[in-house]
Protein backbone atom coordinates (compact mmCIF):
# COMPACT_ATOMS: atom_id res chain seq x y z
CA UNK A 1 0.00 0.00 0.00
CA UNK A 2 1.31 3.08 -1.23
CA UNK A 3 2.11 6.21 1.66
CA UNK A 4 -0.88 8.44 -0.04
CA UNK A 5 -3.32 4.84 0.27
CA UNK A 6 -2.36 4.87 3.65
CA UNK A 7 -3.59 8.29 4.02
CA UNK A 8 -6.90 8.04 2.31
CA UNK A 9 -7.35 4.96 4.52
CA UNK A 10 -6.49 7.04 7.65
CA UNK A 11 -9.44 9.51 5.99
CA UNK A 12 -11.75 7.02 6.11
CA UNK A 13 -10.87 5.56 10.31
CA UNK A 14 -10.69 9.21 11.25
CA UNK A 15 -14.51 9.21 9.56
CA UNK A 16 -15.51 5.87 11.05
CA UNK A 17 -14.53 7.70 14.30
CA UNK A 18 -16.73 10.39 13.99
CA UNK A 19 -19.45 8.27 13.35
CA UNK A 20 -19.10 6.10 16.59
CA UNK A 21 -18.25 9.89 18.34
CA UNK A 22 -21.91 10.27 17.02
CA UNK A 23 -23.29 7.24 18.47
CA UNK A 24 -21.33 7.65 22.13
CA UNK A 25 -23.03 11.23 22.26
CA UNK A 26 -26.81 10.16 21.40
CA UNK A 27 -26.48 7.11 24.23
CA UNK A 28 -24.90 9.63 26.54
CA UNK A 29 -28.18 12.26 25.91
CA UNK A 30 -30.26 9.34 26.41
CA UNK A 31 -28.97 8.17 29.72
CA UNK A 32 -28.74 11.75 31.12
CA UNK A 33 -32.54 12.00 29.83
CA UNK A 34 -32.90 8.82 32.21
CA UNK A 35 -31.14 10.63 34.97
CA UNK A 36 -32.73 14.33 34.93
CA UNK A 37 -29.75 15.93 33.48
CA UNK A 38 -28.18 16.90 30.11
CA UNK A 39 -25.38 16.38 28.31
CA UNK A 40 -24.33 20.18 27.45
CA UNK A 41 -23.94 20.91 23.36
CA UNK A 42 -24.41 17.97 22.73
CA UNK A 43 -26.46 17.94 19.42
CA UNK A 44 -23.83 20.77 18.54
CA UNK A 45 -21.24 18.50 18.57
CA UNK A 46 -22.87 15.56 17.04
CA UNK A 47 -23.39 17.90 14.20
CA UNK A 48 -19.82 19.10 14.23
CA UNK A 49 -18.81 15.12 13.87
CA UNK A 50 -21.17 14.17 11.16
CA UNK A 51 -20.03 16.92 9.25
CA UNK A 52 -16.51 15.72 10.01
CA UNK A 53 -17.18 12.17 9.36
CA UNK A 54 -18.78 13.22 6.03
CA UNK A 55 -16.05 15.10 4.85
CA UNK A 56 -13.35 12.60 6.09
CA UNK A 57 -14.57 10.23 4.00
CA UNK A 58 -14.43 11.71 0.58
CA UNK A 59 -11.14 10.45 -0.54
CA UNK A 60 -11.22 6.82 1.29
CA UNK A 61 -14.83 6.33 -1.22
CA UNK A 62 -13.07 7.39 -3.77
CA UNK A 63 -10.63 5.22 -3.44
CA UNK A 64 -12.54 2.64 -2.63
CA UNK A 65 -14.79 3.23 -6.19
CA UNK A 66 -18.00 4.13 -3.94
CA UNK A 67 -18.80 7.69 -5.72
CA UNK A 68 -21.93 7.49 -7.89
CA UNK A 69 -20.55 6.85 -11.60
CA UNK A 70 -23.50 6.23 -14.04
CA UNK A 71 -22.28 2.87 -15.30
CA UNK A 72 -24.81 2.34 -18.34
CA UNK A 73 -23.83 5.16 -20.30
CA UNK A 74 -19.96 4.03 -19.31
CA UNK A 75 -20.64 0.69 -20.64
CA UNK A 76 -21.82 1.76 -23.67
CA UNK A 77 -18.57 3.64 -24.54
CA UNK A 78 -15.76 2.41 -26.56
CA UNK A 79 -12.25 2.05 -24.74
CA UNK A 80 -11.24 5.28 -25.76
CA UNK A 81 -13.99 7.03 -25.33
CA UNK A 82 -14.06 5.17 -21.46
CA UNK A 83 -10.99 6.64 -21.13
CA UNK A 84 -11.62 10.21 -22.50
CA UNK A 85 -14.60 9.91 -20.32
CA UNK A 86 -12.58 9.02 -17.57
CA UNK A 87 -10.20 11.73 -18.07
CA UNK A 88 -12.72 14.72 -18.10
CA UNK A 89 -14.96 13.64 -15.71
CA UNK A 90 -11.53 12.92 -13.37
CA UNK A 91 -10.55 17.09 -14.52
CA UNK A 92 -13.38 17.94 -13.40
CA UNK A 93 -13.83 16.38 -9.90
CA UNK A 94 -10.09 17.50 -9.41
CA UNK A 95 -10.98 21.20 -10.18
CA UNK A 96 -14.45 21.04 -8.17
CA UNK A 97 -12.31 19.87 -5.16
CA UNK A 98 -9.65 22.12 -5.15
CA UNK A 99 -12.61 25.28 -5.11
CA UNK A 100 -13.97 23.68 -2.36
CA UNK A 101 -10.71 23.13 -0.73
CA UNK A 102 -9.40 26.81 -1.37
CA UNK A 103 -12.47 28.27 -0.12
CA UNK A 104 -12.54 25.61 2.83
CA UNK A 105 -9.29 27.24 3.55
CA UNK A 106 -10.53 30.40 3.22
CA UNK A 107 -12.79 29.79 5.55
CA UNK A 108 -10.99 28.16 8.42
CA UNK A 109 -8.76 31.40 8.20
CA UNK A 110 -11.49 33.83 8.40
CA UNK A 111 -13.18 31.97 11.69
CA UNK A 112 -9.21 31.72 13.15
CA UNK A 113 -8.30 35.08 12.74
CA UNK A 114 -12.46 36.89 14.00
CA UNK A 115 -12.07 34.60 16.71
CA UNK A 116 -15.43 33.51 16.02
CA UNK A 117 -16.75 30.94 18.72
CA UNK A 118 -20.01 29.16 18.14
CA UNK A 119 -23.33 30.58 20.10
CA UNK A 120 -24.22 26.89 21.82
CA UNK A 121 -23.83 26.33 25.34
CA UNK A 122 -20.00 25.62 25.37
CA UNK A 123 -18.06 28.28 23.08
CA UNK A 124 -16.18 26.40 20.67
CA UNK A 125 -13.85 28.30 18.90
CA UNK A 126 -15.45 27.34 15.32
CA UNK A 127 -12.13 26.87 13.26
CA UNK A 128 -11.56 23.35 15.13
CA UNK A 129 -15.03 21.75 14.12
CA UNK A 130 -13.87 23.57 10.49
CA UNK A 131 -10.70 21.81 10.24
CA UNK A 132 -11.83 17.91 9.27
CA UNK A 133 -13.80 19.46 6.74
CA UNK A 134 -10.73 21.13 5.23
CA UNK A 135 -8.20 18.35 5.93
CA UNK A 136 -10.97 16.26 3.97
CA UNK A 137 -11.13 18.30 1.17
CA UNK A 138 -7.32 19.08 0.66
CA UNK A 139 -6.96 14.69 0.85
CA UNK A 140 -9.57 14.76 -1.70
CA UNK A 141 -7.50 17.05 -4.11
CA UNK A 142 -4.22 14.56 -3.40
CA UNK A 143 -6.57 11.57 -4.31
CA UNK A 144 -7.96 13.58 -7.23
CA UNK A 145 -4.92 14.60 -8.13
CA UNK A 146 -3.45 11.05 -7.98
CA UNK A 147 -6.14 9.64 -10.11
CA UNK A 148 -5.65 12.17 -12.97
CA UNK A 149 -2.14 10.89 -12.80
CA UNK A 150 -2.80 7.11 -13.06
CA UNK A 151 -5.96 7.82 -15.41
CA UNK A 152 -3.40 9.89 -18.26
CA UNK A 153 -0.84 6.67 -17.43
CA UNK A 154 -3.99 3.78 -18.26
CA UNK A 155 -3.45 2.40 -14.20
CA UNK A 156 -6.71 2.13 -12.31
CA UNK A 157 -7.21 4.04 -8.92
CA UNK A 158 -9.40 1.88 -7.23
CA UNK A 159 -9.14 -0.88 -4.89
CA UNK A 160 -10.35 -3.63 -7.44
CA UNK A 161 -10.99 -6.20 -5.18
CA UNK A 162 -12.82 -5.29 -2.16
CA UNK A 163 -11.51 -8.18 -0.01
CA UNK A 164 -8.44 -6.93 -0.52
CA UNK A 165 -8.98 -2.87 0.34
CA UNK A 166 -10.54 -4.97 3.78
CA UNK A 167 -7.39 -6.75 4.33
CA UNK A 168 -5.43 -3.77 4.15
């Protein structure tokens, strides 16, 4: 497994993370429910995780093959058009990532440097719920990045073999 595989897989734990964070906070607001008390910002931060957990994941699924690809259309294609196909559509998801990762960036900066804090209970300076989202975009650009690479070079991307991405 290649250094920048490991990283999209270390994307995708970071995500899985997130997601049990989720769970741990919704049994933790329903056992303080039990007990007459309240777990404090609570949905705030379960927010904060599933938006981190969403974003996280973006390059390990496309890694992994799991973005939506309209395969009928692709199977109607001739090699060379799969592959001009491939190209473009590859261009494109490389330049619509690095947008969203400039202005991610952008954004992160501009909570940083108003010292903005969010308006729940507990004030949470907001660049740290910010930053997975940007750390997931900017691994998405390496992944897209990476893929443009292999696609203009005829190698494939994707874990083929789905046992094997498991194993790794």
């Amino acid at each position: 497994m290649t250094p920048l595989h490991k990283l999209y897989t270390l994307s995708g734990w970071l995500s899985g993370v997130f997601l049990v964070l989720i769970c741990l906070l919704v049994v933790a607001q329903i056992v303080s429910r039990q007990l007459g008390t309240m777990v404090p910002s609570a949905d705030e931060f379960a927010a904060y995780a599933m938006a981190a957990s969403g974003f996280l994941a973006l390059p390990y699924a496309l890694q992994r093959g799991a973005h939506v690809r309209v395969e009928l259309l692709w199977r109607l294609l001739p090699a060379r058009g799969r592959f001009f196909a491939d190209l473009l559509s590859t261009f494109i998801g490389l330049a619509i990532a690095a947008y969203l990762a400039w202005y991610c960036t952008l954004f992160v900066i501009e909570s940083y440097e108003f010292n903005e804090v969010s308006s729940g209970l507990l004030p949470i300076p907001m660049w740290l719920p910010q930053l997975p989202m940007l750390l997931g975009t900017l691994i998405l650009v390496i992944a897209m990045a990476e893929r443009l690479v292999l696609v203009c070079l005829g190698r494939r991307f994707e874990v083929a073999d789905v046992s094997a991405a498991m194993s790794e």
